[in-house]
N, C-alpha and C. Protein backbone atom coordinates (compact mmCIF):
# COMPACT_ATOMS: atom_id res chain seq x y z
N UNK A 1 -164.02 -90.78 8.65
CA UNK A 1 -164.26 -89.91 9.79
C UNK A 1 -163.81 -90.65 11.06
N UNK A 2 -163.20 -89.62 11.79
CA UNK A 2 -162.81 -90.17 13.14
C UNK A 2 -163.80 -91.53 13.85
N UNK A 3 -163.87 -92.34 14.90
CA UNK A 3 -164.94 -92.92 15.25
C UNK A 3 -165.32 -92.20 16.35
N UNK A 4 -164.26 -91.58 17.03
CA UNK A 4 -165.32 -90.57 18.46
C UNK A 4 -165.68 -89.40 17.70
N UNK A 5 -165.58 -88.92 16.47
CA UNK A 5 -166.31 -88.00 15.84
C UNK A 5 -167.51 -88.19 15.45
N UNK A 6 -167.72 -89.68 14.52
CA UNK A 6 -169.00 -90.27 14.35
C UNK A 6 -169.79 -90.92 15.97
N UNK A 7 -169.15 -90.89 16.60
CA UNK A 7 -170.07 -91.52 18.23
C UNK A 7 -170.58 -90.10 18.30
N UNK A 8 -170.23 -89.05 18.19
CA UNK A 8 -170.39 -87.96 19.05
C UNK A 8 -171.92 -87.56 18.13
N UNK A 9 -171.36 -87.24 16.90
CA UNK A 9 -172.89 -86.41 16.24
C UNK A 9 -173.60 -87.88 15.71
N UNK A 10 -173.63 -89.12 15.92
CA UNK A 10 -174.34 -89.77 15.72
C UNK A 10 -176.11 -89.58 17.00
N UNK A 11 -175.65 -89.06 18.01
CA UNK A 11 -176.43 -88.11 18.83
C UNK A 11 -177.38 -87.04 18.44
N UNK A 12 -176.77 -86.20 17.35
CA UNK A 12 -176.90 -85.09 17.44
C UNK A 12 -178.06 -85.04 16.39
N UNK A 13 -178.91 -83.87 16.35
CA UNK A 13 -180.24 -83.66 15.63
C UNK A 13 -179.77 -83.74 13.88
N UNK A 14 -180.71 -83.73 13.17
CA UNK A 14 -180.43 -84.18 11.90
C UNK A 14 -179.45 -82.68 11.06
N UNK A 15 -180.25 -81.91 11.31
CA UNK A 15 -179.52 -81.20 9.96
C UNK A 15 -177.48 -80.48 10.64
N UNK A 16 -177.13 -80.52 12.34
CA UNK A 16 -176.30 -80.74 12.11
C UNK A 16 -175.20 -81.77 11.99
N UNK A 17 -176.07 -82.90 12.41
CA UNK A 17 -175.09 -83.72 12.18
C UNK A 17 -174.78 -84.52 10.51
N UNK A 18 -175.66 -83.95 9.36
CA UNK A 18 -175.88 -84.06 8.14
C UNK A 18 -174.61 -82.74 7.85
N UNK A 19 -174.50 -81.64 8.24
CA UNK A 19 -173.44 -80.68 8.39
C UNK A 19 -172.84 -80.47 8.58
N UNK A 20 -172.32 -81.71 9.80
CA UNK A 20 -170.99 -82.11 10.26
C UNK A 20 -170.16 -82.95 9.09
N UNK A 21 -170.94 -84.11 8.83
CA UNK A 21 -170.24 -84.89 8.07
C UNK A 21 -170.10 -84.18 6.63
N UNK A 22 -170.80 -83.00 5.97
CA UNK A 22 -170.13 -81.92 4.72
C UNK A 22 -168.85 -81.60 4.73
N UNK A 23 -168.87 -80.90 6.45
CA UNK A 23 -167.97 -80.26 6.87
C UNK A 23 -166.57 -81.18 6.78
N UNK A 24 -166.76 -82.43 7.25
CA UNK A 24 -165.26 -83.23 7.82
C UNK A 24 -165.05 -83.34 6.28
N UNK A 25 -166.30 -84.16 5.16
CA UNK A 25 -165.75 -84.20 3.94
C UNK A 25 -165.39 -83.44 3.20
N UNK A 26 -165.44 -81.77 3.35
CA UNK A 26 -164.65 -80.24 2.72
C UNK A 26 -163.56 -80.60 3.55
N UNK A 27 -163.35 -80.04 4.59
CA UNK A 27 -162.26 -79.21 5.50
C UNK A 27 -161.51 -80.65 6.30
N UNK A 28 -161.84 -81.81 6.13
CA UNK A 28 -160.81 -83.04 7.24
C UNK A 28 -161.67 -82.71 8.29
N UNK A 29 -160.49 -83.48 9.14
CA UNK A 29 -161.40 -84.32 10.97
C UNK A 29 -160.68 -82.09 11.42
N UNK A 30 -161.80 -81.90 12.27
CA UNK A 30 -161.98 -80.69 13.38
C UNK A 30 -160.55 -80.85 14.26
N UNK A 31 -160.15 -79.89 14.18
CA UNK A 31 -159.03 -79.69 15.36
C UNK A 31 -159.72 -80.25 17.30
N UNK A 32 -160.48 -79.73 17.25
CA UNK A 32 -161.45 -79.43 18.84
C UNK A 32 -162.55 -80.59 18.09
N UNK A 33 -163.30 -81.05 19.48
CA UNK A 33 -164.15 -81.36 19.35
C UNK A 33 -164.94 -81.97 20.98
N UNK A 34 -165.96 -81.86 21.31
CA UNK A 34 -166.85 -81.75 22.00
C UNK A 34 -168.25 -82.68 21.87
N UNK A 35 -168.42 -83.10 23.07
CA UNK A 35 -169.87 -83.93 22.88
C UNK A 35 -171.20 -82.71 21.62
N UNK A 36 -170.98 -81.61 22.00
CA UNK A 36 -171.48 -80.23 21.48
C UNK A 36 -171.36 -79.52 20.24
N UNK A 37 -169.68 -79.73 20.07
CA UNK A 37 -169.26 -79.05 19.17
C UNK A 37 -168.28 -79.67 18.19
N UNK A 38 -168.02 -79.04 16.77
CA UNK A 38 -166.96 -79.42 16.20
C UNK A 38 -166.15 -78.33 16.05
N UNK A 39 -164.77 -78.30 15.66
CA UNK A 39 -164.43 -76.68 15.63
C UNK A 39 -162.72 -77.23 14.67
N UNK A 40 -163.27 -76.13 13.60
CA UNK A 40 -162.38 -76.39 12.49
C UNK A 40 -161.24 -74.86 12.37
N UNK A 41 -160.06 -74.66 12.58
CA UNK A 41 -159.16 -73.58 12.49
C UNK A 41 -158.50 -73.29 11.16
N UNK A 42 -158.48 -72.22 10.67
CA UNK A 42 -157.59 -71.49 9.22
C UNK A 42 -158.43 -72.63 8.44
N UNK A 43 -159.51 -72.40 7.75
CA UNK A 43 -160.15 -72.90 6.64
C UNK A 43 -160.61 -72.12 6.00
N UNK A 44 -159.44 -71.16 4.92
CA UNK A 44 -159.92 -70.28 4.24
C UNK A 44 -161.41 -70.46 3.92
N UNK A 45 -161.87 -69.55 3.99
CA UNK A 45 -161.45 -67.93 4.22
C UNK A 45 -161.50 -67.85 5.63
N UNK A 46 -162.21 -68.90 6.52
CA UNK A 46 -162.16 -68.79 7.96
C UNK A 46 -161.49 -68.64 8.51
N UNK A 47 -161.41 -67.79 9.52
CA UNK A 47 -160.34 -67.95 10.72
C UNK A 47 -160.61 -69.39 11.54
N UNK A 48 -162.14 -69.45 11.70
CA UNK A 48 -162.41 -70.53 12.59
C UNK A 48 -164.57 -71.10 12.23
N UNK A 49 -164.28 -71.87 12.38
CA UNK A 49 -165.37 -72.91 11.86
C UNK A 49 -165.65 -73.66 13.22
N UNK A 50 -167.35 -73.45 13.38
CA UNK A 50 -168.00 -73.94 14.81
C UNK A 50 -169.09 -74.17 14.59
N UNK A 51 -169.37 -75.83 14.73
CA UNK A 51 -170.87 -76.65 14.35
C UNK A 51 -171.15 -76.63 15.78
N UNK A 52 -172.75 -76.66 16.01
CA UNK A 52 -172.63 -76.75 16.94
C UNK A 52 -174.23 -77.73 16.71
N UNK A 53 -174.59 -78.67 18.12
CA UNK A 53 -174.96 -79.75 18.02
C UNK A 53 -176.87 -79.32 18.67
N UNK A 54 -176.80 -77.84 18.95
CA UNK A 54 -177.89 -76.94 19.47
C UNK A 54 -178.35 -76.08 18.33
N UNK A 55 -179.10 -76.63 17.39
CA UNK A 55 -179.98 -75.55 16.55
C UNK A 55 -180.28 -74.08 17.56
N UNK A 56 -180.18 -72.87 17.13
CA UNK A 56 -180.92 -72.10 17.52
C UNK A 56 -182.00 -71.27 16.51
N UNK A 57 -183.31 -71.17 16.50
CA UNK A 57 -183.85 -70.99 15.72
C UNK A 57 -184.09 -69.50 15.38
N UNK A 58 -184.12 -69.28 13.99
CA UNK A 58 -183.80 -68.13 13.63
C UNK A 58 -184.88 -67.67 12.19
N UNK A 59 -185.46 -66.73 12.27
CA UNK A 59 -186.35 -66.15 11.63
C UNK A 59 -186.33 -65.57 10.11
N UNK A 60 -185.33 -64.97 10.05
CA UNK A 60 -184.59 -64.17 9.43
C UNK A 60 -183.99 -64.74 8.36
N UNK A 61 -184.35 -64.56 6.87
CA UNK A 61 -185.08 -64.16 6.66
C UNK A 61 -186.31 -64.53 6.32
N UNK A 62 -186.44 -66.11 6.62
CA UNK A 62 -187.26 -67.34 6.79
C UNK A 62 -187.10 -67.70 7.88
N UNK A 63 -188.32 -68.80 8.50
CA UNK A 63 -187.25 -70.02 9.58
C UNK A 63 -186.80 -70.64 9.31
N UNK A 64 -185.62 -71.03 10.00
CA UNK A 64 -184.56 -71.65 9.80
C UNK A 64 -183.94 -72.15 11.17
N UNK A 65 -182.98 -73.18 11.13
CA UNK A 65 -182.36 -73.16 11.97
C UNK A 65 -180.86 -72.71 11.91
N UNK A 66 -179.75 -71.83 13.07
CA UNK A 66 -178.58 -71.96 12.92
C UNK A 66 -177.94 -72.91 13.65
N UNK A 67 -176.46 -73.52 13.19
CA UNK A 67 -175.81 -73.73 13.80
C UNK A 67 -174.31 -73.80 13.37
N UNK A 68 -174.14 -73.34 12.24
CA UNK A 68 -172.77 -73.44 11.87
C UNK A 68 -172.81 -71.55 12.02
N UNK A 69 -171.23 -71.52 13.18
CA UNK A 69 -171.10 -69.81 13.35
C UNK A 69 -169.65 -70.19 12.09
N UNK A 70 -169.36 -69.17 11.79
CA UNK A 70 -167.84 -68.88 10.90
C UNK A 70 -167.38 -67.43 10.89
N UNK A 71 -166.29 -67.65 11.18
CA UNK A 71 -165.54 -66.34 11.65
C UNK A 71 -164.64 -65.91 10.53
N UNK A 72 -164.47 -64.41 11.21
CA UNK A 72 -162.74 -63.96 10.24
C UNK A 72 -162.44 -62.81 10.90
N UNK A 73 -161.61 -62.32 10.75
CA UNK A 73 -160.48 -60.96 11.21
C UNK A 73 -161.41 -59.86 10.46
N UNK A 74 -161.82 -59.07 11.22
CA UNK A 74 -162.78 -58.17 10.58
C UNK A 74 -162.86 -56.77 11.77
N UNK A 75 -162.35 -55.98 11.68
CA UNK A 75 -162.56 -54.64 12.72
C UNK A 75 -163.86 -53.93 11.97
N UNK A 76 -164.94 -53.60 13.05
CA UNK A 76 -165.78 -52.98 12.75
C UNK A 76 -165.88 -51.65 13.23
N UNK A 77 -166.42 -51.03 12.63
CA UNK A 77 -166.11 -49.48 13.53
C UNK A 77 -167.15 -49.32 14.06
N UNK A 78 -166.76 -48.56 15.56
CA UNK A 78 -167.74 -48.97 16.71
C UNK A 78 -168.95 -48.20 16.28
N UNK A 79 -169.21 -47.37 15.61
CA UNK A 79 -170.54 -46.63 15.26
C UNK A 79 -171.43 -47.83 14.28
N UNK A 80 -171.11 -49.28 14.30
CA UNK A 80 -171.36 -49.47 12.88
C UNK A 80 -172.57 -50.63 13.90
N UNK A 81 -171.97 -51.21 14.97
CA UNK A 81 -172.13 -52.53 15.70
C UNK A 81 -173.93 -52.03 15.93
N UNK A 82 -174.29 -50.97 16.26
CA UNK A 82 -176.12 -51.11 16.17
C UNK A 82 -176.65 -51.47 14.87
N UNK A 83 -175.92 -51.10 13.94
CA UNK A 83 -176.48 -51.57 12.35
C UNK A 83 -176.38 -52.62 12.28
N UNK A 84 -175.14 -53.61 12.80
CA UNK A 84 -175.11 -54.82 12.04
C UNK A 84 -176.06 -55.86 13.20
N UNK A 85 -176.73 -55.32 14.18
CA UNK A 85 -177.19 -55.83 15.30
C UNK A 85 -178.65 -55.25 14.75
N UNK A 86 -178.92 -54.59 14.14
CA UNK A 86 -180.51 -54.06 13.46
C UNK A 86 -180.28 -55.39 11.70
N UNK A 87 -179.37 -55.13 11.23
CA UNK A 87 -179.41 -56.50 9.98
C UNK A 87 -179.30 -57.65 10.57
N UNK A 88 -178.88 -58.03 11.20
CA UNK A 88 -179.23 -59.74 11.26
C UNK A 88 -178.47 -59.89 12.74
N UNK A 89 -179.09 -60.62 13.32
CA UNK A 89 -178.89 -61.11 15.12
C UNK A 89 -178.02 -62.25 14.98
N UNK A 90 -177.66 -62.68 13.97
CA UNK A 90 -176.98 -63.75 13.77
C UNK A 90 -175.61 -63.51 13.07
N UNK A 91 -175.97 -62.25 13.39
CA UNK A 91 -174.10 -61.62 12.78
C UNK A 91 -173.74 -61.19 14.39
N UNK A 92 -172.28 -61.49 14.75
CA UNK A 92 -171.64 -60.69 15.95
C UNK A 92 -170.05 -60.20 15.62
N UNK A 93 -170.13 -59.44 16.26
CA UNK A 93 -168.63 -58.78 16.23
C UNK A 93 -168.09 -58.49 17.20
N UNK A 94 -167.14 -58.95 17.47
CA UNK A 94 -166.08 -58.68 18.32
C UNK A 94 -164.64 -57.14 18.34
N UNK A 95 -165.52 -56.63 18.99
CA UNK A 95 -164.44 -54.98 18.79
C UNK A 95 -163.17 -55.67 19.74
N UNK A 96 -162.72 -56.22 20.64
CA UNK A 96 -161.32 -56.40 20.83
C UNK A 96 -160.58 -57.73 20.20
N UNK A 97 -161.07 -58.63 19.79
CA UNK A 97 -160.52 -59.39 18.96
C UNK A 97 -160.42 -58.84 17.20
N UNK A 98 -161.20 -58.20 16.84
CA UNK A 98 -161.42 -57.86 15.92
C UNK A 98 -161.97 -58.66 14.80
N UNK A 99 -162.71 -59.48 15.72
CA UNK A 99 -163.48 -60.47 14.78
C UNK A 99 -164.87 -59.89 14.05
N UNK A 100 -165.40 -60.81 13.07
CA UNK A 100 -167.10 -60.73 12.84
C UNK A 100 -167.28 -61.83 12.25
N UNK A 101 -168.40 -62.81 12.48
CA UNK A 101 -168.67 -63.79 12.59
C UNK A 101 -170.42 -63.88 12.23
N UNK A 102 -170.55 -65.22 11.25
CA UNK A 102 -172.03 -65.42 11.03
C UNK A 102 -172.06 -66.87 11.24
N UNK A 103 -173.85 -67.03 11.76
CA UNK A 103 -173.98 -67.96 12.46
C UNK A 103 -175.38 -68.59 11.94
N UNK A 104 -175.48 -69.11 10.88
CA UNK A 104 -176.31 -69.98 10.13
C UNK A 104 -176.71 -71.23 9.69
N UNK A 105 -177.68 -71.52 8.86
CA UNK A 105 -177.45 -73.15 8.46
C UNK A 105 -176.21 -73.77 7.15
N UNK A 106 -175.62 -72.64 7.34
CA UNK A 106 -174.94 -72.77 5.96
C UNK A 106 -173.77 -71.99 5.74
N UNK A 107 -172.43 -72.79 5.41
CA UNK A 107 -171.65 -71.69 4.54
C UNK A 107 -171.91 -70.95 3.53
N UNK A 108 -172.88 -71.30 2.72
CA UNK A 108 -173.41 -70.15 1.93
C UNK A 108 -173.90 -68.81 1.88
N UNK A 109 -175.18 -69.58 3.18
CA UNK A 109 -175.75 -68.71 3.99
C UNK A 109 -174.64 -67.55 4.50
N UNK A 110 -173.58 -67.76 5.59
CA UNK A 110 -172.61 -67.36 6.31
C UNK A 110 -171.75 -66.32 5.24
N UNK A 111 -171.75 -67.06 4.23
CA UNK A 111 -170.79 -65.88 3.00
C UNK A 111 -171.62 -64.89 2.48
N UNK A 112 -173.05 -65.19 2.53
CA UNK A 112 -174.06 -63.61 1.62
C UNK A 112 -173.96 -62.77 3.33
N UNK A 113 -174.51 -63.58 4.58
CA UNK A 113 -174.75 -62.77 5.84
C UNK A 113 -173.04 -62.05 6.20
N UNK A 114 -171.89 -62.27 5.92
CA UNK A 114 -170.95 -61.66 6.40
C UNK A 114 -170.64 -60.73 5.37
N UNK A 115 -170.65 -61.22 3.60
CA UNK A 115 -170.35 -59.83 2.86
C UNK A 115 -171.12 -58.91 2.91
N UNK A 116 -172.73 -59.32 3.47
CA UNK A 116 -173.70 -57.71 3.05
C UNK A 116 -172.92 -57.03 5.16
N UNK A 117 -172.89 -57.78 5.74
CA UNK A 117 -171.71 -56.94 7.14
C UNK A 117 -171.35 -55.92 6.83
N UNK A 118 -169.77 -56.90 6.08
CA UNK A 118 -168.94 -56.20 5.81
C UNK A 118 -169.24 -54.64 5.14
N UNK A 119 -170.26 -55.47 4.26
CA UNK A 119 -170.62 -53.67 3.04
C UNK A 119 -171.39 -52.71 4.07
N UNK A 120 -172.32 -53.14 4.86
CA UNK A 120 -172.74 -52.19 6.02
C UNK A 120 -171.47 -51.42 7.04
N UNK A 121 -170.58 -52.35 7.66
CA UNK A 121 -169.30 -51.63 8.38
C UNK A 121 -168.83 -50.51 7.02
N UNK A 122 -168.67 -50.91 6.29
CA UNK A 122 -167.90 -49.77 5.36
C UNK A 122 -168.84 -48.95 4.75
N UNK A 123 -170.01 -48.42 5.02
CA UNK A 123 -170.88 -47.16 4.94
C UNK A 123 -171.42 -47.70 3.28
N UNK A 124 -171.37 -49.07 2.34
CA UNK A 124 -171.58 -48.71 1.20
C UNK A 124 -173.36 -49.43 1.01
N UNK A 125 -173.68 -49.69 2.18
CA UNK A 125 -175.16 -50.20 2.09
C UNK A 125 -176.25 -50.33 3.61
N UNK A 126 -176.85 -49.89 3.11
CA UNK A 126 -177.72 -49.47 4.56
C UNK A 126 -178.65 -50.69 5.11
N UNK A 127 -178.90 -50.81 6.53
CA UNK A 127 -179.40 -51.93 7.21
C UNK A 127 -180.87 -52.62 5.80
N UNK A 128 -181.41 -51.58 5.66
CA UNK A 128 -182.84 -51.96 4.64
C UNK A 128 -182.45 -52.65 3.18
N UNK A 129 -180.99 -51.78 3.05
CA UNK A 129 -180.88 -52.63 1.90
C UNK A 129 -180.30 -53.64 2.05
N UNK A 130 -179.55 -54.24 2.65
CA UNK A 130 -179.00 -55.73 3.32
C UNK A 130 -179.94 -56.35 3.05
N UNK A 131 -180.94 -55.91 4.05
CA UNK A 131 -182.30 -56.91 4.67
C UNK A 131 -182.91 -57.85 3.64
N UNK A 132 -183.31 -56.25 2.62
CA UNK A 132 -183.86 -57.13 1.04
C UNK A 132 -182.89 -57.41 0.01
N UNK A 133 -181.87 -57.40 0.74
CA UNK A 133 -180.92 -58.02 -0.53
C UNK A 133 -181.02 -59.59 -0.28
N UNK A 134 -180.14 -59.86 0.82
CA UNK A 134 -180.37 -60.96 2.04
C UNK A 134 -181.44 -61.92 1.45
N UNK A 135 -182.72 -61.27 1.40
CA UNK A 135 -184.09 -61.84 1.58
C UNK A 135 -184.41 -62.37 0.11
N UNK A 136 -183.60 -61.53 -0.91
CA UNK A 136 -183.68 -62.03 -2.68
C UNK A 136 -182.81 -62.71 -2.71
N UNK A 137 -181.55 -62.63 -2.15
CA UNK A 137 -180.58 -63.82 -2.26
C UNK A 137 -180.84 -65.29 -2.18
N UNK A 138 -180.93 -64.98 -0.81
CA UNK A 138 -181.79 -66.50 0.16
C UNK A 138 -182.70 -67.35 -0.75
N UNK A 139 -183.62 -66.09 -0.74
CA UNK A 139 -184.87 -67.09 -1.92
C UNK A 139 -184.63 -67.25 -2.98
N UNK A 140 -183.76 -66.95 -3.56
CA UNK A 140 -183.11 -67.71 -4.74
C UNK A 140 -182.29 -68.59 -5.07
N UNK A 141 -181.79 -68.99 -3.87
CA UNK A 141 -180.59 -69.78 -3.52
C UNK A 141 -181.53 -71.03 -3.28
N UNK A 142 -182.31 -70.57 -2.39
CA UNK A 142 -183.36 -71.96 -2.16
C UNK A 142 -184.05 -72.69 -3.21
N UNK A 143 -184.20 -71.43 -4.49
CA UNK A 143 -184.35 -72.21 -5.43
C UNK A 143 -183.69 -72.61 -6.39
N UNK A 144 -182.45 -73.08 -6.11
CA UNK A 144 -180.98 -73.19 -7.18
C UNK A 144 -180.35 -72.31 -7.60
N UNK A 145 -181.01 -71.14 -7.19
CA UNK A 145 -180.19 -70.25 -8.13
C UNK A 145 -178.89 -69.78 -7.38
N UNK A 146 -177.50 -69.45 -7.64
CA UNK A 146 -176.78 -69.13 -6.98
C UNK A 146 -176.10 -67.62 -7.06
N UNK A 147 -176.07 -66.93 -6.65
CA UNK A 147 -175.08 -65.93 -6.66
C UNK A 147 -173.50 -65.20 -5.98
N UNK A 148 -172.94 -64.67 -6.54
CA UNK A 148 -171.38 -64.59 -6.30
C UNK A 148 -171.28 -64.50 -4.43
N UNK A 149 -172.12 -63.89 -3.54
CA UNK A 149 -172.29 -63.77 -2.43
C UNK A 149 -172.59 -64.64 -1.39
N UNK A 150 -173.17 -65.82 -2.19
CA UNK A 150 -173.43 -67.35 -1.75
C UNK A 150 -172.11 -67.90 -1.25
N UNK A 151 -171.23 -67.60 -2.56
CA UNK A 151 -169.82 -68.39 -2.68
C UNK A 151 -168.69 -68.29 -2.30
N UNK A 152 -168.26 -67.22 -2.18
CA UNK A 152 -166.74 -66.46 -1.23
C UNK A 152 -167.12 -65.31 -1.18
N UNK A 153 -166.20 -64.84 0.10
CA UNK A 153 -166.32 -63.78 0.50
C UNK A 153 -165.81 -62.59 -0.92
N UNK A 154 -167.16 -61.22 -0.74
CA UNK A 154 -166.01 -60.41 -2.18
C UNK A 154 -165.19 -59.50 -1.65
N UNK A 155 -164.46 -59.56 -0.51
CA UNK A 155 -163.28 -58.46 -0.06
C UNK A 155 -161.85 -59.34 0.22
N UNK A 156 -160.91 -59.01 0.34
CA UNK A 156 -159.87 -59.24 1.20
C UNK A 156 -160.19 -59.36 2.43
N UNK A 157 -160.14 -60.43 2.96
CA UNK A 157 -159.91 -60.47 4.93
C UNK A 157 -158.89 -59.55 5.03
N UNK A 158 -158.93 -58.75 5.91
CA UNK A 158 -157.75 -57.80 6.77
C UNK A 158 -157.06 -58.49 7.44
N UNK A 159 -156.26 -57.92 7.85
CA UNK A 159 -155.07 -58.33 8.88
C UNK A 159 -154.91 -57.63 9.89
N UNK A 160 -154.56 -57.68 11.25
CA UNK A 160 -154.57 -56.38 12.44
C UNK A 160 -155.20 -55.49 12.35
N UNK A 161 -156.68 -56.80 12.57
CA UNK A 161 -157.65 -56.19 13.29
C UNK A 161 -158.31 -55.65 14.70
N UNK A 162 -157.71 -56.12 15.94
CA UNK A 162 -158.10 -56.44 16.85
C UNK A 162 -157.89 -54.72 17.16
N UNK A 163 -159.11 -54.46 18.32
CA UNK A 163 -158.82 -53.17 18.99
C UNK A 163 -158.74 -53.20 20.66
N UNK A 164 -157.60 -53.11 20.79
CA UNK A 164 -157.58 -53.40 22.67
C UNK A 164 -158.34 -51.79 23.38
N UNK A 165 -159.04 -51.06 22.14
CA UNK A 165 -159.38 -49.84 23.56
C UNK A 165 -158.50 -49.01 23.85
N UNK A 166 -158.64 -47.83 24.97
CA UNK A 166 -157.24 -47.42 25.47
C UNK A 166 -158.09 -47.25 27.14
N UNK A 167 -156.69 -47.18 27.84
CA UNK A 167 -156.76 -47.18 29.01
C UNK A 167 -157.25 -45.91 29.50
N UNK A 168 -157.86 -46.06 30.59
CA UNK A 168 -158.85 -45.17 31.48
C UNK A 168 -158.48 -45.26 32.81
N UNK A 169 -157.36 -45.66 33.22
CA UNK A 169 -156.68 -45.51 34.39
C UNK A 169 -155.20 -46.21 34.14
């Protein structure tokens, strides 16, 4: 590992800087990096990979802390963004980039919270059933057990996603 990579999260609170060094040993040294942050680009399936050195604490569907967000090319349809903002606060989407992004303690975590998204944007599962899917996943994961949703994403990432809107003057 870099040495101003190790100066930097040698700082930083335990579980991300225990998450950093996963991270550099999967994916190599971060493109970006920040007293704050690490930030890793095109790491399938990611578009973009962001540790960040500020737990924010998160409930859902335990406590927990987040701090790894992970992104991808994802257009959501705008009727969809109160649902995925009623399933988990730690999912965001971006309608003009055409991003959607999860923001957890975990790539694991990040791959069950963005495929049950995804299945909500595309009408095939409703906020309640996420919630307790989510919530049987999780707790099973915590206890070794793993499932396909843990592990990669199950769709194709899209391509030209982004929605610029249309003009109003």
């Amino acid at each position: 590992m870099n040495a101003t990579i190790s100066q930097i999260i040698q700082q930083w609170p335990q579980e991300p800087r225990e998450s950093a060094q996963r991270l550099v040993d999967y994916y190599g040294e971060p493109e970006e990096f920040t007293p704050s942050m690490l930030i890793w680009y095109n790491r399938e399936p990611w578009k973009k990979t962001i540790l960040s050195k500020d737990p924010i604490k998160h409930n859902f569907p335990s406590p927990h802390n987040d701090y790894l967000e992970q992104v991808i090319d994802f257009r959501v349809p705008v009727d969809k963004f109160d649902d995925l903002a009623a399933y988990d606060g730690s999912i965001m989407a971006e309608r003009t980039k055409g991003e959607l992004s999860a923001r957890c303690g975990g790539t694991s975590m990040n791959f069950l919270a963005v495929n049950l998204a995804v299945e909500i944007a595309q009408g095939k599962r409703s906020v309640e059933e996420a919630r307790s899917f989510y919530t049987d996943v999780a707790k099973k994961f915590k206890a070794g057990e793993h499932h396909p949703y843990t592990e990669k994403l199950q769709f194709t990432v899209p391509t030209q996603t982004g929605d610029p809107d249309q003009a109003t003057s």
